[in-house]
Protein backbone atom coordinates (compact mmCIF):
# COMPACT_ATOMS: atom_id res chain seq x y z
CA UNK A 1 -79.94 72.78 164.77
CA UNK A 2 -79.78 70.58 161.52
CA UNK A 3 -76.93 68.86 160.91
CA UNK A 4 -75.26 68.18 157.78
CA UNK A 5 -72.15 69.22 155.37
CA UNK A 6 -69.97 72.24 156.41
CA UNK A 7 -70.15 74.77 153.40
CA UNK A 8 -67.43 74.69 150.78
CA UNK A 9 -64.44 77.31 151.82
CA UNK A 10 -62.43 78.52 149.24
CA UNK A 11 -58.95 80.46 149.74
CA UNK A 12 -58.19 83.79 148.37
CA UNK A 13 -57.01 83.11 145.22
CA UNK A 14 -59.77 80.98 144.17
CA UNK A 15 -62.15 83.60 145.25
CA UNK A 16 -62.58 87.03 142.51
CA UNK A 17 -64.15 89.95 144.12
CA UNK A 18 -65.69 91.97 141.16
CA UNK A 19 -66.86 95.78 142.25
CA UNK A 20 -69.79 97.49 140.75
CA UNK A 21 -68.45 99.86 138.16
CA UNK A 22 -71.53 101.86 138.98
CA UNK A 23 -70.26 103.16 142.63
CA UNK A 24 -68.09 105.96 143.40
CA UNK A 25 -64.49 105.03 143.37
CA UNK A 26 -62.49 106.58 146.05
CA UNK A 27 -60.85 110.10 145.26
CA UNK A 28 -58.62 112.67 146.72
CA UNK A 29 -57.55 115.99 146.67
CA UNK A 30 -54.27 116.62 146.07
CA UNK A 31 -52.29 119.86 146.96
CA UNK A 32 -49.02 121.15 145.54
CA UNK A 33 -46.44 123.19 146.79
CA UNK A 34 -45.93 126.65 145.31
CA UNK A 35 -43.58 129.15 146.67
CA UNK A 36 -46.00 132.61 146.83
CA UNK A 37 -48.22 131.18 150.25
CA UNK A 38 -46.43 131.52 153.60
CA UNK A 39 -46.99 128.34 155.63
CA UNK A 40 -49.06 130.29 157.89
CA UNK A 41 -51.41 130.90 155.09
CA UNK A 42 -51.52 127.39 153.66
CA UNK A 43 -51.93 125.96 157.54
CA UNK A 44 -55.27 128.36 158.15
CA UNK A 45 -56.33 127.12 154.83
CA UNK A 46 -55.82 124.16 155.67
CA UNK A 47 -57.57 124.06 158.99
CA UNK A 48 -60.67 125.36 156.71
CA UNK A 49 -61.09 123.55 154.12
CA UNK A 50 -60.27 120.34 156.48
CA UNK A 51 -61.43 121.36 159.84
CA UNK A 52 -58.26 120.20 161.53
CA UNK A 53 -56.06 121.00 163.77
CA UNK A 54 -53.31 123.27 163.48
CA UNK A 55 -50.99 120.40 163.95
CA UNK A 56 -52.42 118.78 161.23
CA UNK A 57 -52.58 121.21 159.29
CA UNK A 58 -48.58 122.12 159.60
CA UNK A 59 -48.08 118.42 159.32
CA UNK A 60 -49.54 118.71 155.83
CA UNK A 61 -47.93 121.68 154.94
CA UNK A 62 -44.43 120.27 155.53
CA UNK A 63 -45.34 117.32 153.42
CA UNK A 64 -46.21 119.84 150.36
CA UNK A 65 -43.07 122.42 150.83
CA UNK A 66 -40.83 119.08 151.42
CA UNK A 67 -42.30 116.65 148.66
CA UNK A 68 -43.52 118.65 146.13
CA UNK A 69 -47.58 117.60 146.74
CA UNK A 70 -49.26 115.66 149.17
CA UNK A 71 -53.29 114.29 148.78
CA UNK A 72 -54.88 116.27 151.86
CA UNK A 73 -58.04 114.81 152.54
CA UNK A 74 -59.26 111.72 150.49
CA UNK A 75 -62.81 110.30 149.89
CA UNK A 76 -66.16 111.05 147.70
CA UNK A 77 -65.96 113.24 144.62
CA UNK A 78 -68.07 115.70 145.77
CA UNK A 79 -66.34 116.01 149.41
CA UNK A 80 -62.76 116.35 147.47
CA UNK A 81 -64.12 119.07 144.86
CA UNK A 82 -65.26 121.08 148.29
CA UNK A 83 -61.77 120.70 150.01
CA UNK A 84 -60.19 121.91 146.90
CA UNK A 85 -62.83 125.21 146.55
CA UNK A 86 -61.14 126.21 149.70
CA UNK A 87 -57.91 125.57 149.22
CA UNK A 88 -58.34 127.22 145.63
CA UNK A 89 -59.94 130.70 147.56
CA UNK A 90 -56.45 132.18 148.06
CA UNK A 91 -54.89 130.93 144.92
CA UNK A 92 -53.38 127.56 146.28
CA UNK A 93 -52.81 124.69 143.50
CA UNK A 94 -54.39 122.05 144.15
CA UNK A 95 -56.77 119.36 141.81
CA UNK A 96 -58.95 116.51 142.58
CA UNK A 97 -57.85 113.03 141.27
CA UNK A 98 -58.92 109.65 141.00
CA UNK A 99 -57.14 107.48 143.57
């Protein structure tokens, strides 16, 4: 093993991360409440378009009815435009944004 300076270590704020514009930014997909589903409607729907549990899916639901929206499964564009097909199949609102 060579011996010989220890490389240069610089702190945080010194150091600028730049991301490639060119790669897919995180997204989600975002459902809001409505009062025409019964929660045992949004739940299965929920279990479908997310293939979770039905504790997950209530979890999620209660978020909605209580806070007026809640993003429901979050990652590539394509993934979140899926999720929100489903949700979308019985008439739920929901959209796909930018996170």
């Amino acid at each position: 093993m060579a011996t010989g300076a220890l490389p240069e270590v610089f702190t945080t704020e010194e150091l600028e991360i730049e991301f490639d514009s060119g790669l897919d930014v995180p997204w989600q997909a975002v459902l809001y409440n409505c009062d025409c589903h019964t929660y045992e409607e949004v739940i299965r729907q929920l279990m479908l378009a997310l293939g979770c549990s039905r504790e997950e899916a209530y979890e999620l639901a209660w978020i909605v009815d209580h806070h007026g929206r809640a993003a429901v499964y979050t990652g590539e564009k394509p993934a979140c435009e899926r999720v929100v097909h489903i949700l979308r199949d019985i008439g739920l609102r929901a959209e796909v944004e930018q996170t």
